[in-house]
PDB file of N, CA and C in Angstrom:
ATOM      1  N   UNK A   1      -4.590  17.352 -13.213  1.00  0.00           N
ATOM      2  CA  UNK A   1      -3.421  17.284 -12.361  1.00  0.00           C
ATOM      3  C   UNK A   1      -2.334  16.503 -13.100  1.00  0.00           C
ATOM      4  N   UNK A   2      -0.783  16.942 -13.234  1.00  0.00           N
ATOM      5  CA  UNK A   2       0.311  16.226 -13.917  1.00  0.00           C
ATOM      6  C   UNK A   2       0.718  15.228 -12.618  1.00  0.00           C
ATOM      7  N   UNK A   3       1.704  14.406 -13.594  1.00  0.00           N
ATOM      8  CA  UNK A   3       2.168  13.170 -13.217  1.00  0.00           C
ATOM      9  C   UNK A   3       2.769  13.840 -11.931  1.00  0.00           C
ATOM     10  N   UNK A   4       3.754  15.408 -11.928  1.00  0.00           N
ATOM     11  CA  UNK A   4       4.367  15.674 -11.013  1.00  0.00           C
ATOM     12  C   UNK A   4       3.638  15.740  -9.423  1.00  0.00           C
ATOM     13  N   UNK A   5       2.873  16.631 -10.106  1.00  0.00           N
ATOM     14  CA  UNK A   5       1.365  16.882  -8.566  1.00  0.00           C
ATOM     15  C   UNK A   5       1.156  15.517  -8.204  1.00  0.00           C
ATOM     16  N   UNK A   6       0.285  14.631  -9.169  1.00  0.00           N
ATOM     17  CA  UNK A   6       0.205  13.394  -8.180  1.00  0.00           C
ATOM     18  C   UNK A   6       1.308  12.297  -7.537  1.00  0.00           C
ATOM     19  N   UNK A   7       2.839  12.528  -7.826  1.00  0.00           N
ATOM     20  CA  UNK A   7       3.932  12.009  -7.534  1.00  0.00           C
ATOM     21  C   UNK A   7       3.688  12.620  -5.294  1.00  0.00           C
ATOM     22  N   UNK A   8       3.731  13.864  -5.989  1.00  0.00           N
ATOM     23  CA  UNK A   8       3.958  15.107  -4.534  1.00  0.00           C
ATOM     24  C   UNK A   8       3.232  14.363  -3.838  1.00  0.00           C
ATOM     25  N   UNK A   9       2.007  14.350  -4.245  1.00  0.00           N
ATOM     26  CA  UNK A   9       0.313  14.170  -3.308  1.00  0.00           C
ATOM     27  C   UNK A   9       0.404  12.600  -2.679  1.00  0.00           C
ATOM     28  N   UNK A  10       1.353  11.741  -3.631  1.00  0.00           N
ATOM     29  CA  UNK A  10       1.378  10.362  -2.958  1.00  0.00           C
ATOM     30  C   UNK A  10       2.179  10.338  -2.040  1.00  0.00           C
ATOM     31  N   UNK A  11       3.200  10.692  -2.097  1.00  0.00           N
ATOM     32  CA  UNK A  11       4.696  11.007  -1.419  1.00  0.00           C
ATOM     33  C   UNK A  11       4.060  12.049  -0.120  1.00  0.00           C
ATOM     34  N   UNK A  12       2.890  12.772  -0.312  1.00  0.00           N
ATOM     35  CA  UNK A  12       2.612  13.168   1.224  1.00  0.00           C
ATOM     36  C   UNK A  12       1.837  12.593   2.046  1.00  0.00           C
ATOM     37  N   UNK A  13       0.704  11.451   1.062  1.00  0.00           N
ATOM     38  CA  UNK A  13      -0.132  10.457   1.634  1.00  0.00           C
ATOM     39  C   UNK A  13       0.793   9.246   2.297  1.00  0.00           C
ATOM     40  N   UNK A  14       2.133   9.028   1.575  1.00  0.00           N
ATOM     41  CA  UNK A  14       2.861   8.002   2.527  1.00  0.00           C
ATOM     42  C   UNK A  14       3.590   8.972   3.924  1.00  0.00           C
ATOM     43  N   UNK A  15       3.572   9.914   3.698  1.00  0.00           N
ATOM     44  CA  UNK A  15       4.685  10.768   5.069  1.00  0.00           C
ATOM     45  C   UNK A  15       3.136  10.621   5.979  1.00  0.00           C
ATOM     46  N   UNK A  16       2.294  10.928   5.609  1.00  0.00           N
ATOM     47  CA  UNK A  16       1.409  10.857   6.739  1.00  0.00           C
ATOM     48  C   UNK A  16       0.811   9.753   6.604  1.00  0.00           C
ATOM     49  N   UNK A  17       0.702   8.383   5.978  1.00  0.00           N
ATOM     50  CA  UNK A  17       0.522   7.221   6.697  1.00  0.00           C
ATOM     51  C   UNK A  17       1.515   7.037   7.624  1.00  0.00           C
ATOM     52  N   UNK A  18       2.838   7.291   7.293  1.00  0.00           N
ATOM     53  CA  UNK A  18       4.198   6.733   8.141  1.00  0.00           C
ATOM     54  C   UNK A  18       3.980   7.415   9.566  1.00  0.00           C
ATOM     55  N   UNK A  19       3.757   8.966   9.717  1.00  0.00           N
ATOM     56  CA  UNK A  19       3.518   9.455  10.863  1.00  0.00           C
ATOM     57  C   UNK A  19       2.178   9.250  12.032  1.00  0.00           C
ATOM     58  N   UNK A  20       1.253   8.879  10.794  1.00  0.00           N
ATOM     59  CA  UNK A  20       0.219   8.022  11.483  1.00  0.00           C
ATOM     60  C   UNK A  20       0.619   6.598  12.383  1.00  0.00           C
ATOM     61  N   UNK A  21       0.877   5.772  11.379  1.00  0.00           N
ATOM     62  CA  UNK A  21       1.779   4.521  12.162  1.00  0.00           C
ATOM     63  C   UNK A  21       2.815   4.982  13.440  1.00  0.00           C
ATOM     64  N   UNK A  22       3.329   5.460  12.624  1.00  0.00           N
ATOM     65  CA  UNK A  22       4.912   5.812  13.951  1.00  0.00           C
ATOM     66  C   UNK A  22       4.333   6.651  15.328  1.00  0.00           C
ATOM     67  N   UNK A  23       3.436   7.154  15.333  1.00  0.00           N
ATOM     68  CA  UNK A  23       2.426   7.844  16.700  1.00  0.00           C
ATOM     69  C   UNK A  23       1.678   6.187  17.318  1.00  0.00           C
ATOM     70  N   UNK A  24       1.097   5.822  16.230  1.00  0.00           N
ATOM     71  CA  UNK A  24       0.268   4.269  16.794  1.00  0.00           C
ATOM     72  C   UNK A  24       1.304   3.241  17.120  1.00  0.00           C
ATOM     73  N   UNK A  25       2.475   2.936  16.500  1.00  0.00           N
ATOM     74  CA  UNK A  25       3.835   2.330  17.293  1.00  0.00           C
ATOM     75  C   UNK A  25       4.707   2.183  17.784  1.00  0.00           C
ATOM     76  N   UNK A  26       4.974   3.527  17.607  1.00  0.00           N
ATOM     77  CA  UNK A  26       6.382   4.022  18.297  1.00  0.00           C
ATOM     78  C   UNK A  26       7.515   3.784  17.677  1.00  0.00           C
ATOM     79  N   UNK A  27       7.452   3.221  16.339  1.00  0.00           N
ATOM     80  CA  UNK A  27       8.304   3.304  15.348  1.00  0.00           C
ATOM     81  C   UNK A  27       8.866   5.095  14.671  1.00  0.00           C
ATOM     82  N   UNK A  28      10.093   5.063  14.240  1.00  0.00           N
ATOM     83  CA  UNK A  28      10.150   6.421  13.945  1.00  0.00           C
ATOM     84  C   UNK A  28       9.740   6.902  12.253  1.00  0.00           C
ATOM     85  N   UNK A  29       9.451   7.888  12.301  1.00  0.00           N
ATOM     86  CA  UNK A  29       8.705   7.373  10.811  1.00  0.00           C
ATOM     87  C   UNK A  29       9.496   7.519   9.997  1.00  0.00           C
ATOM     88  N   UNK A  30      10.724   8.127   9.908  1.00  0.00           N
ATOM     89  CA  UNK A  30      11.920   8.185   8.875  1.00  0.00           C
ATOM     90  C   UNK A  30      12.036   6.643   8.245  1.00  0.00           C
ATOM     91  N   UNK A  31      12.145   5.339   9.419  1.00  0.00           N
ATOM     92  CA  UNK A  31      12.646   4.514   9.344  1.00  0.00           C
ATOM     93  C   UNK A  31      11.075   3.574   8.573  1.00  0.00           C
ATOM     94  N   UNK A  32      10.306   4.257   8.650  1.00  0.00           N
ATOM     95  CA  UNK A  32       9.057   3.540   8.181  1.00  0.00           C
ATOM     96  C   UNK A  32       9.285   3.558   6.266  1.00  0.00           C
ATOM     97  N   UNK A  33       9.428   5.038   5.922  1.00  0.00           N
ATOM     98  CA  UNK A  33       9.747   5.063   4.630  1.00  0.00           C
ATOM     99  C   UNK A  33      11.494   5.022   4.153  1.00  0.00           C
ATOM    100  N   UNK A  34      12.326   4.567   4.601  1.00  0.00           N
ATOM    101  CA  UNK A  34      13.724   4.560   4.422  1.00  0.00           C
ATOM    102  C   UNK A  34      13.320   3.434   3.500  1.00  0.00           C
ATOM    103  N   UNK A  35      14.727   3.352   3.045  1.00  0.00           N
ATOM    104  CA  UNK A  35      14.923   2.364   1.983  1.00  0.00           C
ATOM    105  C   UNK A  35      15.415   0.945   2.331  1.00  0.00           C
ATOM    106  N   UNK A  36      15.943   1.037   3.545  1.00  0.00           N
ATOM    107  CA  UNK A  36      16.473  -0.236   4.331  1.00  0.00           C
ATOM    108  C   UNK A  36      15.285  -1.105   4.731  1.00  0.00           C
ATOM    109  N   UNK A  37      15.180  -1.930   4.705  1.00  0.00           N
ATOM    110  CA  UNK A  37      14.507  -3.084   4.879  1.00  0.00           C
ATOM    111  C   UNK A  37      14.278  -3.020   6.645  1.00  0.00           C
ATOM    112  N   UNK A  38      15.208  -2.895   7.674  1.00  0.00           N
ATOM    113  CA  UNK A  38      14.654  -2.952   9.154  1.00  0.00           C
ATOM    114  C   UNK A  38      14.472  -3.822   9.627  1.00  0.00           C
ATOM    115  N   UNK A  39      14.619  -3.602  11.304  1.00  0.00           N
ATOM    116  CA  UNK A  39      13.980  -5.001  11.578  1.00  0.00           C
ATOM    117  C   UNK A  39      12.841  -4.785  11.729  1.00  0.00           C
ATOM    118  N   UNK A  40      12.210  -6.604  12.209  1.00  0.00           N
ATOM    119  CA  UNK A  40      10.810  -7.148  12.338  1.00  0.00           C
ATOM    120  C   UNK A  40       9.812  -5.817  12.619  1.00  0.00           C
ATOM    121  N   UNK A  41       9.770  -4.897  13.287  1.00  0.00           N
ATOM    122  CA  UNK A  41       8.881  -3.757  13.924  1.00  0.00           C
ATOM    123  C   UNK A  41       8.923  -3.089  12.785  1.00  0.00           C
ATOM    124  N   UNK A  42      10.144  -2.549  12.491  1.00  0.00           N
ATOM    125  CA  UNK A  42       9.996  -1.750  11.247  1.00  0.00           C
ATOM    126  C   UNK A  42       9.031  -1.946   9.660  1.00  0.00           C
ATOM    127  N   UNK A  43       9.030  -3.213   9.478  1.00  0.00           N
ATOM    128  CA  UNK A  43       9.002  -3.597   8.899  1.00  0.00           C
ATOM    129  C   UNK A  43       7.631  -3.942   8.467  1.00  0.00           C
ATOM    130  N   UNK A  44       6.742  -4.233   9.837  1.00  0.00           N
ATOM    131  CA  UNK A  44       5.423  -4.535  10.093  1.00  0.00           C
ATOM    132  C   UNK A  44       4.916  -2.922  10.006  1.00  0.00           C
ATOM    133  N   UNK A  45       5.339  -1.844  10.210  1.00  0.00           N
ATOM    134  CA  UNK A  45       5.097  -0.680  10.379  1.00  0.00           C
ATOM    135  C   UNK A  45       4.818  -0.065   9.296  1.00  0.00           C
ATOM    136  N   UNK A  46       5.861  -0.690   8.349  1.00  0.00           N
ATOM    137  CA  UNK A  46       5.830  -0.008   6.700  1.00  0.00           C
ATOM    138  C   UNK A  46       4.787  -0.972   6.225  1.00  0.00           C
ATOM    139  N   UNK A  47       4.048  -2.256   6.559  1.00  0.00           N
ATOM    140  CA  UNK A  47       3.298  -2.509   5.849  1.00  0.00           C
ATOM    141  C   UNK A  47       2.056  -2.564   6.329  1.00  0.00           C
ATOM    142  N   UNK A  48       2.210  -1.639   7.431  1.00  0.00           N
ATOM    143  CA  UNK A  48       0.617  -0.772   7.876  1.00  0.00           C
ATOM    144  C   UNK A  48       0.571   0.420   7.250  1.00  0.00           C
ATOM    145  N   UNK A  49       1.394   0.811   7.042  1.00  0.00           N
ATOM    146  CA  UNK A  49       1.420   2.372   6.580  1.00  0.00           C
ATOM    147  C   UNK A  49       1.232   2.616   4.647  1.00  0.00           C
ATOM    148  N   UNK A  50       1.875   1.283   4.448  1.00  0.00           N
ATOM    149  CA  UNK A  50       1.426   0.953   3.240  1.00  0.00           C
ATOM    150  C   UNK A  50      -0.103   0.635   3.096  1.00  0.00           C
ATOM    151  N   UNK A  51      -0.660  -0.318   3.590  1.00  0.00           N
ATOM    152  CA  UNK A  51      -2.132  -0.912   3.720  1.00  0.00           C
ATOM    153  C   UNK A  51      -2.881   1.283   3.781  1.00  0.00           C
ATOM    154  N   UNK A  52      -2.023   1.394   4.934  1.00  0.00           N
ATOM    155  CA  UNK A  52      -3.644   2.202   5.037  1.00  0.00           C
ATOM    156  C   UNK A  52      -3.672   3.926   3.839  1.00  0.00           C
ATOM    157  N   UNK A  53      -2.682   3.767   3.122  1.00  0.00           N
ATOM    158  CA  UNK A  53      -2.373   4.321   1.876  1.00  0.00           C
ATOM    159  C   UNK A  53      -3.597   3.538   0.993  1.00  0.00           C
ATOM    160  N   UNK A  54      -3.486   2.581   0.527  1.00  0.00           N
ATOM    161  CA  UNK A  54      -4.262   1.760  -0.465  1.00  0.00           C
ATOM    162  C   UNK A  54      -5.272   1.852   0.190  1.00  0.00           C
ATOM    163  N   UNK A  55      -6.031   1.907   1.416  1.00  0.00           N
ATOM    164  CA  UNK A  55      -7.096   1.600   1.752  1.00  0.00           C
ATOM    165  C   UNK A  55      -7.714   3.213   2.514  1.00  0.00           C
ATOM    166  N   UNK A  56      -6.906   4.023   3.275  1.00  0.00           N
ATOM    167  CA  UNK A  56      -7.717   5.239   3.484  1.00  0.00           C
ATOM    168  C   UNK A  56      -7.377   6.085   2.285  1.00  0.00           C
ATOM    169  N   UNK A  57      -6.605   7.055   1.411  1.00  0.00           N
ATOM    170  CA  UNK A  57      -7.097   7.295   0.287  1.00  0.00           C
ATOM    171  C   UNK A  57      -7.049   6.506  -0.546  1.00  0.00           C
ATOM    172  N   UNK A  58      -6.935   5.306  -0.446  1.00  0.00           N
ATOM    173  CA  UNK A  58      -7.679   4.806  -2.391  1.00  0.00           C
ATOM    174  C   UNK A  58      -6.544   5.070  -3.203  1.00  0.00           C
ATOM    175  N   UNK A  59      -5.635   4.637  -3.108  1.00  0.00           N
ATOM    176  CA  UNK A  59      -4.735   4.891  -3.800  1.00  0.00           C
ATOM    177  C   UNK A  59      -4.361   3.316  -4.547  1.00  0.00           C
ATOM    178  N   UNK A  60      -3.923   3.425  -5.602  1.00  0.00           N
ATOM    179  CA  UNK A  60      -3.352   1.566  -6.107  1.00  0.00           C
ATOM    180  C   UNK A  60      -2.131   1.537  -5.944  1.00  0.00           C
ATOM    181  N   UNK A  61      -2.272  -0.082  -5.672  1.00  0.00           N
ATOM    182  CA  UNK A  61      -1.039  -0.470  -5.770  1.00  0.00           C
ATOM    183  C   UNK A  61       0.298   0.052  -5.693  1.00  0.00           C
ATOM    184  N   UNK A  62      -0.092   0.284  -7.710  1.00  0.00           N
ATOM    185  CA  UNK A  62       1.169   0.943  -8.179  1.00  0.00           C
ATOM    186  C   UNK A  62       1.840   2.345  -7.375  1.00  0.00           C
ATOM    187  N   UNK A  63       0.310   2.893  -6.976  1.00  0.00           N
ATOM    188  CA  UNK A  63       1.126   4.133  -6.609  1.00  0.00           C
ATOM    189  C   UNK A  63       1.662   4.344  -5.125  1.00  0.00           C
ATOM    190  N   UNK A  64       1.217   3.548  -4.177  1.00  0.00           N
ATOM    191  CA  UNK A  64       1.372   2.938  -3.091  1.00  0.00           C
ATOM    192  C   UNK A  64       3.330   2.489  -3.056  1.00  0.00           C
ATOM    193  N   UNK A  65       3.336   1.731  -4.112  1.00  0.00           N
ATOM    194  CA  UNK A  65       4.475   1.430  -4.137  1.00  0.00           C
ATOM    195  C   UNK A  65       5.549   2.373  -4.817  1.00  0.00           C
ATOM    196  N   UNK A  66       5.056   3.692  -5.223  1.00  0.00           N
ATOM    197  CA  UNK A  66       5.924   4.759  -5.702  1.00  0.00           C
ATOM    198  C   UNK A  66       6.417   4.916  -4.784  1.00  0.00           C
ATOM    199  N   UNK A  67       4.963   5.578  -4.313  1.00  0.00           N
ATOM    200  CA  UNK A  67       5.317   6.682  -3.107  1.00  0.00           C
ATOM    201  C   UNK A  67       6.211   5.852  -1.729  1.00  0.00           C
ATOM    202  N   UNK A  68       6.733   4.877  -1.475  1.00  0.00           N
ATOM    203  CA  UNK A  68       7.095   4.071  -0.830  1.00  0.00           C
ATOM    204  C   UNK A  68       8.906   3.802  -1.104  1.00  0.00           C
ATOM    205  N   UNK A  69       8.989   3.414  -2.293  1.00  0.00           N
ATOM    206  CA  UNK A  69      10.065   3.003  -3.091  1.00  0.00           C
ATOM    207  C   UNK A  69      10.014   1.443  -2.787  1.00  0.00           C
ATOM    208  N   UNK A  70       9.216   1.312  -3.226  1.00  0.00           N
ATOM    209  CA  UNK A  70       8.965  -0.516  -3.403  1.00  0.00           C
ATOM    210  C   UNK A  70       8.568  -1.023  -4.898  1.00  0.00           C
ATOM    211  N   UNK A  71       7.786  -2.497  -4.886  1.00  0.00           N
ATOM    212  CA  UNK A  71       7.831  -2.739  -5.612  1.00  0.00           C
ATOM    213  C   UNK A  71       6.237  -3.485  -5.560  1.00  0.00           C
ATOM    214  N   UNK A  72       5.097  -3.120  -6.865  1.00  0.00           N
ATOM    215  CA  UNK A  72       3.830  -3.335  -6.085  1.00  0.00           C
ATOM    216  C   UNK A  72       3.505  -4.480  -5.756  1.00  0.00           C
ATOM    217  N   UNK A  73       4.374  -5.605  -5.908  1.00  0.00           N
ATOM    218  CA  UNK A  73       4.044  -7.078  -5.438  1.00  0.00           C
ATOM    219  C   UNK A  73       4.340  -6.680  -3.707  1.00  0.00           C
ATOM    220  N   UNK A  74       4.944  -6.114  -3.288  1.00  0.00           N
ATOM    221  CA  UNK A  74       5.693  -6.057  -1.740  1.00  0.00           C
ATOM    222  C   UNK A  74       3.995  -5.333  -1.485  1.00  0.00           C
ATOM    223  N   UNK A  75       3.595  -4.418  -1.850  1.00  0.00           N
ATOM    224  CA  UNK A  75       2.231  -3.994  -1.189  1.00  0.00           C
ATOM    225  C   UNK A  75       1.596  -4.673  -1.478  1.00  0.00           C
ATOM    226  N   UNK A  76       1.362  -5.395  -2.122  1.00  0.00           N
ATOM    227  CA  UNK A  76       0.332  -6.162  -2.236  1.00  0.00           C
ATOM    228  C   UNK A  76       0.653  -7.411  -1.108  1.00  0.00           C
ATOM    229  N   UNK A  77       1.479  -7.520  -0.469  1.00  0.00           N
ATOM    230  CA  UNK A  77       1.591  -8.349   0.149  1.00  0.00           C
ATOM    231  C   UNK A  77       1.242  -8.074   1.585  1.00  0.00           C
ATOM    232  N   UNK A  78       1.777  -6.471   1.680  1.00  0.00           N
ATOM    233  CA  UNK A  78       1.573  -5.879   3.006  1.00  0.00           C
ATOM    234  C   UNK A  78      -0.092  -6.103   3.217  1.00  0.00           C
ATOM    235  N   UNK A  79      -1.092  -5.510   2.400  1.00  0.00           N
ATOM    236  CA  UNK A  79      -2.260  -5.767   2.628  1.00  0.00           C
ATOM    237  C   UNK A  79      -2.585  -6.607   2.982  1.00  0.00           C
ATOM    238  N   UNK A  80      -2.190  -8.100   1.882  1.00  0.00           N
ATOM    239  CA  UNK A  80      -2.413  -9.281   2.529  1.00  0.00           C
ATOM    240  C   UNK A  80      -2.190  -9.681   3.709  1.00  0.00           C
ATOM    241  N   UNK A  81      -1.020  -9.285   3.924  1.00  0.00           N
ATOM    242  CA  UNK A  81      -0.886  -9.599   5.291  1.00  0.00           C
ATOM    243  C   UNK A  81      -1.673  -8.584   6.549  1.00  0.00           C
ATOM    244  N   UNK A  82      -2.004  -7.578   5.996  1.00  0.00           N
ATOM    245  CA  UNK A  82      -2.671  -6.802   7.132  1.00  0.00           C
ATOM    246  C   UNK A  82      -4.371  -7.501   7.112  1.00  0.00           C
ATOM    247  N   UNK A  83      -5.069  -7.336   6.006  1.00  0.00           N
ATOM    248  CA  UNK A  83      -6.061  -7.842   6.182  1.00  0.00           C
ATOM    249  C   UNK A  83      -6.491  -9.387   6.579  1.00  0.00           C
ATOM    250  N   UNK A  84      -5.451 -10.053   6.699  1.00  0.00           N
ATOM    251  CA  UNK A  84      -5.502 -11.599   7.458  1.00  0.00           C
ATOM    252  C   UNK A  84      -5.698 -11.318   8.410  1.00  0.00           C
ATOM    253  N   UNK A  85      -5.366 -10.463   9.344  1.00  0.00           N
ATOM    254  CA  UNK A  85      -5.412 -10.211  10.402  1.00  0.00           C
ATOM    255  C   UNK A  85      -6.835  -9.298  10.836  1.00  0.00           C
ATOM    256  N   UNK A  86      -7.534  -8.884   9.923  1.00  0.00           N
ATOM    257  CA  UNK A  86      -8.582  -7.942  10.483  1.00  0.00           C
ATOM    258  C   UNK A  86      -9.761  -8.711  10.971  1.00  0.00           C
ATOM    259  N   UNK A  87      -9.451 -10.429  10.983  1.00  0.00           N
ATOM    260  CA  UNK A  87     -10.232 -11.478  11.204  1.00  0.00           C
ATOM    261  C   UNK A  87     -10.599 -11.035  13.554  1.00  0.00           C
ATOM    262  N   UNK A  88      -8.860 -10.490  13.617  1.00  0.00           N
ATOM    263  CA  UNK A  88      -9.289 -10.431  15.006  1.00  0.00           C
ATOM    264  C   UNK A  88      -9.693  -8.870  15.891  1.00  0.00           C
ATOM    265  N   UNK A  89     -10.949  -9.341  16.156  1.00  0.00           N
ATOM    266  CA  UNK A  89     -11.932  -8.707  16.411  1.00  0.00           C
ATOM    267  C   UNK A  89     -10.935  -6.659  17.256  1.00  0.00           C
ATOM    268  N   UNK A  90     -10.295  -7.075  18.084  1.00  0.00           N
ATOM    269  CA  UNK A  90      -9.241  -6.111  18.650  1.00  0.00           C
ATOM    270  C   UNK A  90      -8.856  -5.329  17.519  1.00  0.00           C
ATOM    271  N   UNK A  91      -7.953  -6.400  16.434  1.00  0.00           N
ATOM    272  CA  UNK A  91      -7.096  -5.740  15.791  1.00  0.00           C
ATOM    273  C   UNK A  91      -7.981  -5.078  14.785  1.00  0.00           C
ATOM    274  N   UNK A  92      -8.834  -5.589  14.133  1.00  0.00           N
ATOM    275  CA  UNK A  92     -10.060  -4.776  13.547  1.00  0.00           C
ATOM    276  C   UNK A  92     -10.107  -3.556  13.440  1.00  0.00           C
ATOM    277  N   UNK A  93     -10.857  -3.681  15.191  1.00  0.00           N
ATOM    278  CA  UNK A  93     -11.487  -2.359  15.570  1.00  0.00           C
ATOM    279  C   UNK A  93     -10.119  -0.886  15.463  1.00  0.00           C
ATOM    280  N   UNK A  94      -8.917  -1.400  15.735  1.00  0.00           N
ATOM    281  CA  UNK A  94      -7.777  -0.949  15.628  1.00  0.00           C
ATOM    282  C   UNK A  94      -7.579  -0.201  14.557  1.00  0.00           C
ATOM    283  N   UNK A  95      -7.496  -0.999  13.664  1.00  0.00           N
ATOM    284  CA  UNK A  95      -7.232  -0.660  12.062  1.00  0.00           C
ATOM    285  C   UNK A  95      -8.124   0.784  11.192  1.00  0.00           C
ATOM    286  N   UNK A  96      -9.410   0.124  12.196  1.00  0.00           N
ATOM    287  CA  UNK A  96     -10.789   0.919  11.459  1.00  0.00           C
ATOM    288  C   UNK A  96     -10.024   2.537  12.210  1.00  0.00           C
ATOM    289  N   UNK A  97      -9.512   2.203  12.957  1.00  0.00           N
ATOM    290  CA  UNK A  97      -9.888   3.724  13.927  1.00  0.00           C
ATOM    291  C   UNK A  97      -8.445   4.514  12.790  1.00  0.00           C
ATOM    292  N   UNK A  98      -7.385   3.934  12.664  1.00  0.00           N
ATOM    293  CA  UNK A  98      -6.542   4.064  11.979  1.00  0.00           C
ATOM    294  C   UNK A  98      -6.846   4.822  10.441  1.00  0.00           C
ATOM    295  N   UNK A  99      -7.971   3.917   9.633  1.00  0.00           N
ATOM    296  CA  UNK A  99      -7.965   4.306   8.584  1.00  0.00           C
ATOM    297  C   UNK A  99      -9.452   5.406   8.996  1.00  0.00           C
ATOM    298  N   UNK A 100     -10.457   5.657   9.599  1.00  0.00           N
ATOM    299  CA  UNK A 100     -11.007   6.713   9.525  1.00  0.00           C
ATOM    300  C   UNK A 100      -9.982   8.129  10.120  1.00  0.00           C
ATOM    301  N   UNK A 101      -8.901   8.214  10.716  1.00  0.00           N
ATOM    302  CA  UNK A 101      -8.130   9.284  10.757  1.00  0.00           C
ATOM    303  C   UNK A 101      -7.671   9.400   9.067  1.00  0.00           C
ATOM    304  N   UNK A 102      -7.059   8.496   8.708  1.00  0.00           N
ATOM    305  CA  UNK A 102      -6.260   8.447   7.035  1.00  0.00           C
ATOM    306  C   UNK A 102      -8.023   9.483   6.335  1.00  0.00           C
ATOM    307  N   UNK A 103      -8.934   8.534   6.068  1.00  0.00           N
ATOM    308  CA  UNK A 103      -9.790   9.409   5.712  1.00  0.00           C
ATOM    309  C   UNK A 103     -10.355  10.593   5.664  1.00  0.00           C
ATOM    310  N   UNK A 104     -10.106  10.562   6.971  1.00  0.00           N
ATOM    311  CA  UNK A 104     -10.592  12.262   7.565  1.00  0.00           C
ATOM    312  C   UNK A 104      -9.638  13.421   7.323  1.00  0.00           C
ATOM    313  N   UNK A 105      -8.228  13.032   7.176  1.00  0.00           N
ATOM    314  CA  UNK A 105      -7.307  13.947   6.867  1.00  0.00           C
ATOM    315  C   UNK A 105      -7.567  14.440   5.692  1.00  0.00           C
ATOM    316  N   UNK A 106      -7.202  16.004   5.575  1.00  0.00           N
ATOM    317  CA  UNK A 106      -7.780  16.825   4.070  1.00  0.00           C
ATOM    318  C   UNK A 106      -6.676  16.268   2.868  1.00  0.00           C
ATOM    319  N   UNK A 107      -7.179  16.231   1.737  1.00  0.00           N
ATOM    320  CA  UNK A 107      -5.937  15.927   0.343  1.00  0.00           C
ATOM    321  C   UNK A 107      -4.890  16.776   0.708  1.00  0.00           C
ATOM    322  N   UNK A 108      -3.769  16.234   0.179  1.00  0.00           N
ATOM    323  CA  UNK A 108      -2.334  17.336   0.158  1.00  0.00           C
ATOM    324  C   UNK A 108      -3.089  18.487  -0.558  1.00  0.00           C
ATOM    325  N   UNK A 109      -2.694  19.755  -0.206  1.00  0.00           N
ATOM    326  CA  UNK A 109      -2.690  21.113  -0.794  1.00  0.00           C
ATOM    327  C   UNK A 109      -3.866  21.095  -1.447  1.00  0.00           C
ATOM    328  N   UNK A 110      -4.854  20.688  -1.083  1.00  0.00           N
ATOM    329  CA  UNK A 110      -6.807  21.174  -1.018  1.00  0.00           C
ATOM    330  C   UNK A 110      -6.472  22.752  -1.066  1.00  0.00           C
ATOM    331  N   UNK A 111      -6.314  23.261   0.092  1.00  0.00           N
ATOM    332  CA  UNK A 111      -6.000  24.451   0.445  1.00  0.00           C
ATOM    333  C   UNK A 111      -5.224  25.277  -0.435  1.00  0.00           C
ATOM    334  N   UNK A 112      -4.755  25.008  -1.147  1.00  0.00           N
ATOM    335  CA  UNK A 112      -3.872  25.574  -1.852  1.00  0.00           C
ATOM    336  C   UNK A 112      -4.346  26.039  -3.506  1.00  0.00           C
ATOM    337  N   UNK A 113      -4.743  24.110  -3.530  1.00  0.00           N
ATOM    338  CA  UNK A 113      -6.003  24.817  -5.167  1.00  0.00           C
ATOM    339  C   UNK A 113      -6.883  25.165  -5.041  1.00  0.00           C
ATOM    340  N   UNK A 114      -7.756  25.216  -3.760  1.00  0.00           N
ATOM    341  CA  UNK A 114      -9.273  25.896  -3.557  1.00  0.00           C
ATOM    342  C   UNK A 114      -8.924  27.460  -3.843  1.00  0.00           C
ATOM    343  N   UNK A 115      -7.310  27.737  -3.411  1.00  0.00           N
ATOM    344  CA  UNK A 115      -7.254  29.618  -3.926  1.00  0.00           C
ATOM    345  C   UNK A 115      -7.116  30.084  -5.142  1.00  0.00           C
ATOM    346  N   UNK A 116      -6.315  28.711  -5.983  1.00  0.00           N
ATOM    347  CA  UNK A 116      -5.694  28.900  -7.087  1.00  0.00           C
ATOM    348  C   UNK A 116      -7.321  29.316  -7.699  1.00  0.00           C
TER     349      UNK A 116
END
């Protein structure tokens, strides 16, 4: 796979973390991946949607923060800050349910090279 394909494939793993989040908060998801910073909600939104990028597909850092338009210290922070929190038992169970949807969703365009 070229640099281009996996650019695409990250860039669709963040549209559907963002739409994942923005269904679980009611945030809109445009505003999850925009480039503006946002307020407080927004903001917490992009760094769930970030977290569950790095953590339901497995993606690093770096590419986390492509597909985002950040910078990978800022995800790395989002995690941090998300996983401080997986201490409470609620928010946990929350998260988990979150990232087994991220998991369960098929790769970008599976479908597409299974014909090729």
């Amino acid at each position: 796979m070229g640099v281009l394909a996996k650019r695409a494939d990250d860039a669709a793993a963040a549209e559907l973390a963002a739409n994942v989040v923005s269904y679980a908060l009611g945030v809109p998801a445009h505003s999850i991946v925009d480039d503006a910073r946002g307020c407080t909600q927004t903001a917490y939104a992009r760094q769930l949607a970030m977290y569950l990028c790095h953590v339901g597909f497995e993606l690093s850092l770096a590419r986390v923060a492509a597909a985002f338009g950040r910078d990978r210290s800022t995800v790395a922070h989002a995690c941090h800050a998300i996983e401080d929190r997986r201490d409470e038992g609620q928010f946990d169970q929350w998260i988990s349910s979150l990232e087994a949807m991220m998991r369960a969703a098929p790769m970008p365009n599976a479908l597409t090279r299974a014909q090729a």
